[in-house]
PDB file of N, CA and C in Angstrom:
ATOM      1  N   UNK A   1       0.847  -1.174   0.000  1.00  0.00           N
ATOM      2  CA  UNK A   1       0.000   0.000   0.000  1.00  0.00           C
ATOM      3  C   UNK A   1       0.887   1.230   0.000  1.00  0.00           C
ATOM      4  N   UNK A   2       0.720   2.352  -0.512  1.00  0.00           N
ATOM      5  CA  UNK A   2       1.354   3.536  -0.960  1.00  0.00           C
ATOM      6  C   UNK A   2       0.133   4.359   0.198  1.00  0.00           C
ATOM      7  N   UNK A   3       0.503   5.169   0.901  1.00  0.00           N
ATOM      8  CA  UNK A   3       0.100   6.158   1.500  1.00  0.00           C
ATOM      9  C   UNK A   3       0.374   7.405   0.986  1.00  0.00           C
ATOM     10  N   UNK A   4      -0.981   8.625   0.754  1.00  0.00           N
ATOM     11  CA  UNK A   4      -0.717   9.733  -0.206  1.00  0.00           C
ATOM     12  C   UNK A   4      -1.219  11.318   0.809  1.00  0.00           C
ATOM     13  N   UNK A   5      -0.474  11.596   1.136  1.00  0.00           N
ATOM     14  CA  UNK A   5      -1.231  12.666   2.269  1.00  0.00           C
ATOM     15  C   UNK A   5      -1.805  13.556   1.103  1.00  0.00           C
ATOM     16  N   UNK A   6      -1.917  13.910   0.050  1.00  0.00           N
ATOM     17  CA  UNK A   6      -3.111  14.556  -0.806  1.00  0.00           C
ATOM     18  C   UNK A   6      -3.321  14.082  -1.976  1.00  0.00           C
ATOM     19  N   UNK A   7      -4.010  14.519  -2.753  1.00  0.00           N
ATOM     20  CA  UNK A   7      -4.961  14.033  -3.544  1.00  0.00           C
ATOM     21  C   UNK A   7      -4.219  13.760  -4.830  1.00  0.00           C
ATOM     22  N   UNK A   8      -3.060  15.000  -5.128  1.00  0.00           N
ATOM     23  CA  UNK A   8      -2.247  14.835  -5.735  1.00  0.00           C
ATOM     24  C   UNK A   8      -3.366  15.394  -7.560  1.00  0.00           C
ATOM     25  N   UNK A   9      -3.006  15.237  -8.448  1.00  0.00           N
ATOM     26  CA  UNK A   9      -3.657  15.629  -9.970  1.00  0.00           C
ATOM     27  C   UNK A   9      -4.301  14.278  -9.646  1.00  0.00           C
ATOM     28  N   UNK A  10      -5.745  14.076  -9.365  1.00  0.00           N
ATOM     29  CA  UNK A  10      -6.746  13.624  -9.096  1.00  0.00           C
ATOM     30  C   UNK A  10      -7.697  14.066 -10.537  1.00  0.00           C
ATOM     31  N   UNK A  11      -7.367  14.754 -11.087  1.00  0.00           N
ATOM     32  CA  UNK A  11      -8.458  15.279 -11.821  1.00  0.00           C
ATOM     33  C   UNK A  11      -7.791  14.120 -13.156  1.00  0.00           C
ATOM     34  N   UNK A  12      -6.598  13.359 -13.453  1.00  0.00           N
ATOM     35  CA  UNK A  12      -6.588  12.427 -14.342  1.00  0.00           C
ATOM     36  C   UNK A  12      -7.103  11.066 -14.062  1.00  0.00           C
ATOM     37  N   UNK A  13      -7.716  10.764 -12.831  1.00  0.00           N
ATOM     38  CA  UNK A  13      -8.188   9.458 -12.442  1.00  0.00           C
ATOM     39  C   UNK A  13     -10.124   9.515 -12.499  1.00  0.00           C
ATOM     40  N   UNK A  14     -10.543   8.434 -13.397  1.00  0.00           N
ATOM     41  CA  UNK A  14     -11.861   8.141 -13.207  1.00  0.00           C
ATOM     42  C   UNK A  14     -12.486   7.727 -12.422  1.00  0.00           C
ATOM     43  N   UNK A  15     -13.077   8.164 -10.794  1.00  0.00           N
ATOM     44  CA  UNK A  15     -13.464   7.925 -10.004  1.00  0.00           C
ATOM     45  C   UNK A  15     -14.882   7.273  -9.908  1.00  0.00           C
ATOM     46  N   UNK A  16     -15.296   6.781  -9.073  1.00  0.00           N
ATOM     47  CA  UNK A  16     -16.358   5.812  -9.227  1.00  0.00           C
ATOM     48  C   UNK A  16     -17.115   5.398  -7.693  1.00  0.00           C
ATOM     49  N   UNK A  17     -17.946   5.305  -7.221  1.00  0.00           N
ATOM     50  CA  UNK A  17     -18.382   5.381  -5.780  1.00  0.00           C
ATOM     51  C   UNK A  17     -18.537   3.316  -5.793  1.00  0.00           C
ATOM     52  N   UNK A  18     -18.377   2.919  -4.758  1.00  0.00           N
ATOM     53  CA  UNK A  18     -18.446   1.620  -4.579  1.00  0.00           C
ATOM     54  C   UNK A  18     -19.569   1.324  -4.487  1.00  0.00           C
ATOM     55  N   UNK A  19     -20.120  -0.407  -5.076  1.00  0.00           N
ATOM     56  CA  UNK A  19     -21.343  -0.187  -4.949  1.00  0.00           C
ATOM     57  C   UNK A  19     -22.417  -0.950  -4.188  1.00  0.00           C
ATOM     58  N   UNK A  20     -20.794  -0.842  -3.148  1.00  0.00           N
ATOM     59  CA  UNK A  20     -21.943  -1.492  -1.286  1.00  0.00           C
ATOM     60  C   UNK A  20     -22.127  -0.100  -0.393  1.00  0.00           C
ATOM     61  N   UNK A  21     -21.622   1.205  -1.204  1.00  0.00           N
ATOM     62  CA  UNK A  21     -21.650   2.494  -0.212  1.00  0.00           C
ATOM     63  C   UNK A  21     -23.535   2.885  -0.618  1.00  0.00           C
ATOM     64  N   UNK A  22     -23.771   3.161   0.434  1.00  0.00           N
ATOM     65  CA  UNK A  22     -24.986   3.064   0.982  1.00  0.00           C
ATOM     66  C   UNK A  22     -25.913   4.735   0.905  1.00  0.00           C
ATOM     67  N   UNK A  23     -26.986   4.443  -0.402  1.00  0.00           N
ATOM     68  CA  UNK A  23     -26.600   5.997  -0.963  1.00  0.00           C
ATOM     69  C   UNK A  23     -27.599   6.739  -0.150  1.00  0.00           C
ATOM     70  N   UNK A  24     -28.519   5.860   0.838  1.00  0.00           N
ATOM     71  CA  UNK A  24     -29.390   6.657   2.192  1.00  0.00           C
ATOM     72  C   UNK A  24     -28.727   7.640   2.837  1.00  0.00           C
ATOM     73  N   UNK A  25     -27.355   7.155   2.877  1.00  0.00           N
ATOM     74  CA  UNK A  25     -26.077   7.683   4.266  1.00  0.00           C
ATOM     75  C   UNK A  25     -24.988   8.261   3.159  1.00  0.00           C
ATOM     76  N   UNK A  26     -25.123   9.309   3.113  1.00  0.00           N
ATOM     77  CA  UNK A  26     -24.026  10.021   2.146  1.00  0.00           C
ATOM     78  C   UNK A  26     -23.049  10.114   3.150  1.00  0.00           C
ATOM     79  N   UNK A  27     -22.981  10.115   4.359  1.00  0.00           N
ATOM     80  CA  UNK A  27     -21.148   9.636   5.131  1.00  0.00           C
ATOM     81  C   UNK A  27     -20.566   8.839   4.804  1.00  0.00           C
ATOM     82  N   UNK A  28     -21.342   7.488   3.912  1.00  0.00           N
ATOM     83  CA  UNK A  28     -20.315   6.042   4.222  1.00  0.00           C
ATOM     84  C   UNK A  28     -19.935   6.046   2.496  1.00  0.00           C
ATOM     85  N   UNK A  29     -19.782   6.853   2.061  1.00  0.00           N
ATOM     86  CA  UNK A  29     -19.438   6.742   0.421  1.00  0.00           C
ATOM     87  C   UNK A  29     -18.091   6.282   0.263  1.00  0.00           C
ATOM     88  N   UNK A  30     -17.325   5.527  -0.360  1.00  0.00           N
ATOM     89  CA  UNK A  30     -16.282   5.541  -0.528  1.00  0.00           C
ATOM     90  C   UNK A  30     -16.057   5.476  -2.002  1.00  0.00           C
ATOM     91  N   UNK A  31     -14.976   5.817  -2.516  1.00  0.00           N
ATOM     92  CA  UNK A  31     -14.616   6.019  -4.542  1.00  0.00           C
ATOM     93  C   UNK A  31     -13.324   5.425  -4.662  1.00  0.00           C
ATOM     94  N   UNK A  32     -13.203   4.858  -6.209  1.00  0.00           N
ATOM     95  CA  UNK A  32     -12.343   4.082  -6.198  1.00  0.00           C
ATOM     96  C   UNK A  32     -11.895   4.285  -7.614  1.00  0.00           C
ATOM     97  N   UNK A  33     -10.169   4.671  -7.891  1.00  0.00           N
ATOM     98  CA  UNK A  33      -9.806   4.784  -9.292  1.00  0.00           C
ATOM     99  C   UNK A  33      -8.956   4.023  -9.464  1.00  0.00           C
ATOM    100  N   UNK A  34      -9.200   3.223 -10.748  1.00  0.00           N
ATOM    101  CA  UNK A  34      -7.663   2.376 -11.153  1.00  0.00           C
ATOM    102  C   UNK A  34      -7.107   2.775 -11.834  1.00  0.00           C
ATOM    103  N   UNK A  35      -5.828   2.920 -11.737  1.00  0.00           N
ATOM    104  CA  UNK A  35      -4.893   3.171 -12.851  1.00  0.00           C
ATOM    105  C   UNK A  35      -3.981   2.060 -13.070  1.00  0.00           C
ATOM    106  N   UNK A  36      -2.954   2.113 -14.767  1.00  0.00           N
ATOM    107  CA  UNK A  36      -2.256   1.038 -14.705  1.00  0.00           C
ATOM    108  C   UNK A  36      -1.099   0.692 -13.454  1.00  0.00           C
ATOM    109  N   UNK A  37      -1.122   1.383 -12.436  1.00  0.00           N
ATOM    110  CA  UNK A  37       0.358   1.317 -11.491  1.00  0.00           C
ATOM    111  C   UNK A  37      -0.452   1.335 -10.234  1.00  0.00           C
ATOM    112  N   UNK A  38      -1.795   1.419 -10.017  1.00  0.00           N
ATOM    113  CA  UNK A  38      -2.441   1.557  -8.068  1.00  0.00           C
ATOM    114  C   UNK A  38      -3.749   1.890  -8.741  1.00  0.00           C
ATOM    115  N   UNK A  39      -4.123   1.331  -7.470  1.00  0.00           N
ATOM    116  CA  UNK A  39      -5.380   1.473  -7.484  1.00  0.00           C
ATOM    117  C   UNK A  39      -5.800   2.429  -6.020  1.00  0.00           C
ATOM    118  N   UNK A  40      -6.531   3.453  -6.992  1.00  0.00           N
ATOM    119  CA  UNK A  40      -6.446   4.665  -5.593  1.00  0.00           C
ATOM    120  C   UNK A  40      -7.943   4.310  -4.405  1.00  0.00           C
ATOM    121  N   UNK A  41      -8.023   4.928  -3.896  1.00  0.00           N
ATOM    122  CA  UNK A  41      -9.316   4.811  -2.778  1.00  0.00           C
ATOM    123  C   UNK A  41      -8.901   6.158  -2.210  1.00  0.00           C
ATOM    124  N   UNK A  42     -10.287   6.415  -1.641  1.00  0.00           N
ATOM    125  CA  UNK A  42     -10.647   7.934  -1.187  1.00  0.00           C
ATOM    126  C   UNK A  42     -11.652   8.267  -0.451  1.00  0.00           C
ATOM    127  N   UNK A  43     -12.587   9.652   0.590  1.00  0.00           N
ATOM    128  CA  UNK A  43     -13.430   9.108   0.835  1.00  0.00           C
ATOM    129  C   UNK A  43     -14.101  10.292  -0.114  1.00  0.00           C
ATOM    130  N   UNK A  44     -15.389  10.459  -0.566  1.00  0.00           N
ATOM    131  CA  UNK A  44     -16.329  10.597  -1.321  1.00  0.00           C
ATOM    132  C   UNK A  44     -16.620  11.981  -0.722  1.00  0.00           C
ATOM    133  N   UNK A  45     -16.666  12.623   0.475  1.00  0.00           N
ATOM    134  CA  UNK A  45     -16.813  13.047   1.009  1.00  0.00           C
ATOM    135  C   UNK A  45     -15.614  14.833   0.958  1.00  0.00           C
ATOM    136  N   UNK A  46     -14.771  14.268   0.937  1.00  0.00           N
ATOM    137  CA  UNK A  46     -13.100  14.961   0.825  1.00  0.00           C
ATOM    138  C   UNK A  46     -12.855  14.501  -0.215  1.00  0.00           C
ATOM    139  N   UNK A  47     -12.675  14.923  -1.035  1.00  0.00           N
ATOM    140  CA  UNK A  47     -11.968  14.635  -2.770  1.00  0.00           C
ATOM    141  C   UNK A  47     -10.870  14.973  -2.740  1.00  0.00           C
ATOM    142  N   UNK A  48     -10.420  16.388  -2.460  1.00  0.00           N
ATOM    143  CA  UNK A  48      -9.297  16.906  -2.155  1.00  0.00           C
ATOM    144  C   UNK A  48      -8.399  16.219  -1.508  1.00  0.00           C
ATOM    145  N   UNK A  49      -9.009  15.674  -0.231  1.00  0.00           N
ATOM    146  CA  UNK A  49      -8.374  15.271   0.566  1.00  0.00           C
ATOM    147  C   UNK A  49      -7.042  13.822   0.120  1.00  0.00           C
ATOM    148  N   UNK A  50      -6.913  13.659   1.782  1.00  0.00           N
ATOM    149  CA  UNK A  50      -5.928  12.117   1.367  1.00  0.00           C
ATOM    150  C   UNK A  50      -6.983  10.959   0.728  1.00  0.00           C
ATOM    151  N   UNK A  51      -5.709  10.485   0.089  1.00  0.00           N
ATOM    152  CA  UNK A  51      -6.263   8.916  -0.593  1.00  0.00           C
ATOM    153  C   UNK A  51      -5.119   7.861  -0.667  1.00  0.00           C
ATOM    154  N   UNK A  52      -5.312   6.372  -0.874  1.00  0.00           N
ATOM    155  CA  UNK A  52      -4.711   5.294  -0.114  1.00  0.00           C
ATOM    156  C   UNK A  52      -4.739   5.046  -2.005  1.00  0.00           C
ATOM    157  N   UNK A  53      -3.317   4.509  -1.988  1.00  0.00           N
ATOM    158  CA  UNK A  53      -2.882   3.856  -3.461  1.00  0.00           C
ATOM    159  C   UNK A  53      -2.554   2.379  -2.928  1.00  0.00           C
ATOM    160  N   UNK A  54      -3.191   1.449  -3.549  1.00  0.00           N
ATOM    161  CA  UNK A  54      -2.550   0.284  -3.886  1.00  0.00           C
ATOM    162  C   UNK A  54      -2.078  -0.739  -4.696  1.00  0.00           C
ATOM    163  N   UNK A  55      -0.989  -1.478  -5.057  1.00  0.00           N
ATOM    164  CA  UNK A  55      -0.654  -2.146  -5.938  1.00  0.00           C
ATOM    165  C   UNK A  55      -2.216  -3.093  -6.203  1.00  0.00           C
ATOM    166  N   UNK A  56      -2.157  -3.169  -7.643  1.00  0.00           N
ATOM    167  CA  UNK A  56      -3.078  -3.526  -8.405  1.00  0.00           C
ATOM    168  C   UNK A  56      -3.336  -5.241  -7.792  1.00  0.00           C
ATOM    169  N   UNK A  57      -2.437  -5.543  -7.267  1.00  0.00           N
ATOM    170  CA  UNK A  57      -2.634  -7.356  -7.122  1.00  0.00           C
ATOM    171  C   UNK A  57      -2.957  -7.352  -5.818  1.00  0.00           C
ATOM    172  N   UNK A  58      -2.620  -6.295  -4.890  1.00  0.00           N
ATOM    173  CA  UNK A  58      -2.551  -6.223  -3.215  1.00  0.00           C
ATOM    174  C   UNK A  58      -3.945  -5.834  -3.541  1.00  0.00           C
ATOM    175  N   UNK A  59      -5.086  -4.689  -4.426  1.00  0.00           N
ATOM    176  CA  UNK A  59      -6.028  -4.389  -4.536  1.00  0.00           C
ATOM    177  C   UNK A  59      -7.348  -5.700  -4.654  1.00  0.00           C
ATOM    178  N   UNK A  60      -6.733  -6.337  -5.764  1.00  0.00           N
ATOM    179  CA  UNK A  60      -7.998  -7.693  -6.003  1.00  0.00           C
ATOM    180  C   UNK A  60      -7.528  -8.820  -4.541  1.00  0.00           C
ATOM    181  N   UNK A  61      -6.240  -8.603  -4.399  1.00  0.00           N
ATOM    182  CA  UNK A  61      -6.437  -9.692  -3.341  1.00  0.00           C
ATOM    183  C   UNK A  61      -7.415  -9.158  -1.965  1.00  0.00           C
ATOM    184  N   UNK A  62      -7.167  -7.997  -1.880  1.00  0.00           N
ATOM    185  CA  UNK A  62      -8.367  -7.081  -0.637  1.00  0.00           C
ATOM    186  C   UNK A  62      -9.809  -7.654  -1.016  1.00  0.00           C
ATOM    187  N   UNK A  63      -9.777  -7.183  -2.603  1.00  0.00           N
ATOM    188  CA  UNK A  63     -11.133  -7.507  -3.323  1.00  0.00           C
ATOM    189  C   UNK A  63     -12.337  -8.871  -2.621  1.00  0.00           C
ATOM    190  N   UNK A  64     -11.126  -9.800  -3.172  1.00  0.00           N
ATOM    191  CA  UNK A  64     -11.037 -11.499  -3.161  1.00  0.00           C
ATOM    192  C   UNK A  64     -11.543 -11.486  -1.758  1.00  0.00           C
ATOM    193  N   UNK A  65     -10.961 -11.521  -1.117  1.00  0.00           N
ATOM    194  CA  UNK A  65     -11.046 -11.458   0.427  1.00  0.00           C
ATOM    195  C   UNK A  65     -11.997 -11.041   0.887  1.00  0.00           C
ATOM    196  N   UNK A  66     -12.475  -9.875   0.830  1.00  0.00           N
ATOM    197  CA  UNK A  66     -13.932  -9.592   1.583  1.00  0.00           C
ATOM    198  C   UNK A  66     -15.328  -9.634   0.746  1.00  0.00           C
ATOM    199  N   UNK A  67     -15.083 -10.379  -0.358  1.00  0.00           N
ATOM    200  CA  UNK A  67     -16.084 -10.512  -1.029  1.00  0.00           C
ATOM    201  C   UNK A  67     -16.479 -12.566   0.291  1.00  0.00           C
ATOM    202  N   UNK A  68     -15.474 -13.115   0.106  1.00  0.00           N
ATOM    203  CA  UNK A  68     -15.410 -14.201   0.708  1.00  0.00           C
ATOM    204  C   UNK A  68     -15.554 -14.226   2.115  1.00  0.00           C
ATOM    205  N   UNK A  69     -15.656 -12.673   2.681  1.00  0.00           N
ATOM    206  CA  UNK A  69     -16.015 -12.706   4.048  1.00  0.00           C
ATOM    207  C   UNK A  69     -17.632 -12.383   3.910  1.00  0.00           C
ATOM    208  N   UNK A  70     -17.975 -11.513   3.551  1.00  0.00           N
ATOM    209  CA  UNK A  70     -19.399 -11.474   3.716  1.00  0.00           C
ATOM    210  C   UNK A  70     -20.415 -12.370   2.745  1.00  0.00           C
ATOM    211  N   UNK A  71     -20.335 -13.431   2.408  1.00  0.00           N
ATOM    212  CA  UNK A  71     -20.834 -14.308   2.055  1.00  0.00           C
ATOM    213  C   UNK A  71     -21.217 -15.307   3.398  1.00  0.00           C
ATOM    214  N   UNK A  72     -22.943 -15.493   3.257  1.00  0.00           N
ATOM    215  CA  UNK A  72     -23.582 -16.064   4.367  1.00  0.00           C
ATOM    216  C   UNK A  72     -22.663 -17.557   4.944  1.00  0.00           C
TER     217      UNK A  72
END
């Protein structure tokens, strides 16, 4: 994981809201951009703000993983 204390040229990444964020509760939004080198995360809320980069394989393995946790 790459830690980014700002947002950095944000305006070249296609952002996208996740689509277990819960659109009753505009607090729990979270957005998500891939690029070929990380995959960014952010909260929805603060755009500007910080956002969390991660390697593309460390990303699907997160993916993988909690898709396999919340399954009954």
């Amino acid at each position: 994981m790459i830690s980014e204390t700002s947002a950095g040229d944000a305006s070249r990444l296609e952002w996208f809201k996740s689509s277990y964020s819960d659109s009753s509760n505009s607090n729990e939004c979270v957005e998500v951009a891939a690029a070929p080198s990380a995959v960014h995360v952010r909260d929805s809320k603060n755009v500007h703000g910080p956002r969390l980069a991660f390697q593309p394989q460390a990303w699907a393995d997160f993916t993988s993983y909690t898709a396999e946790a919340v399954r009954p």
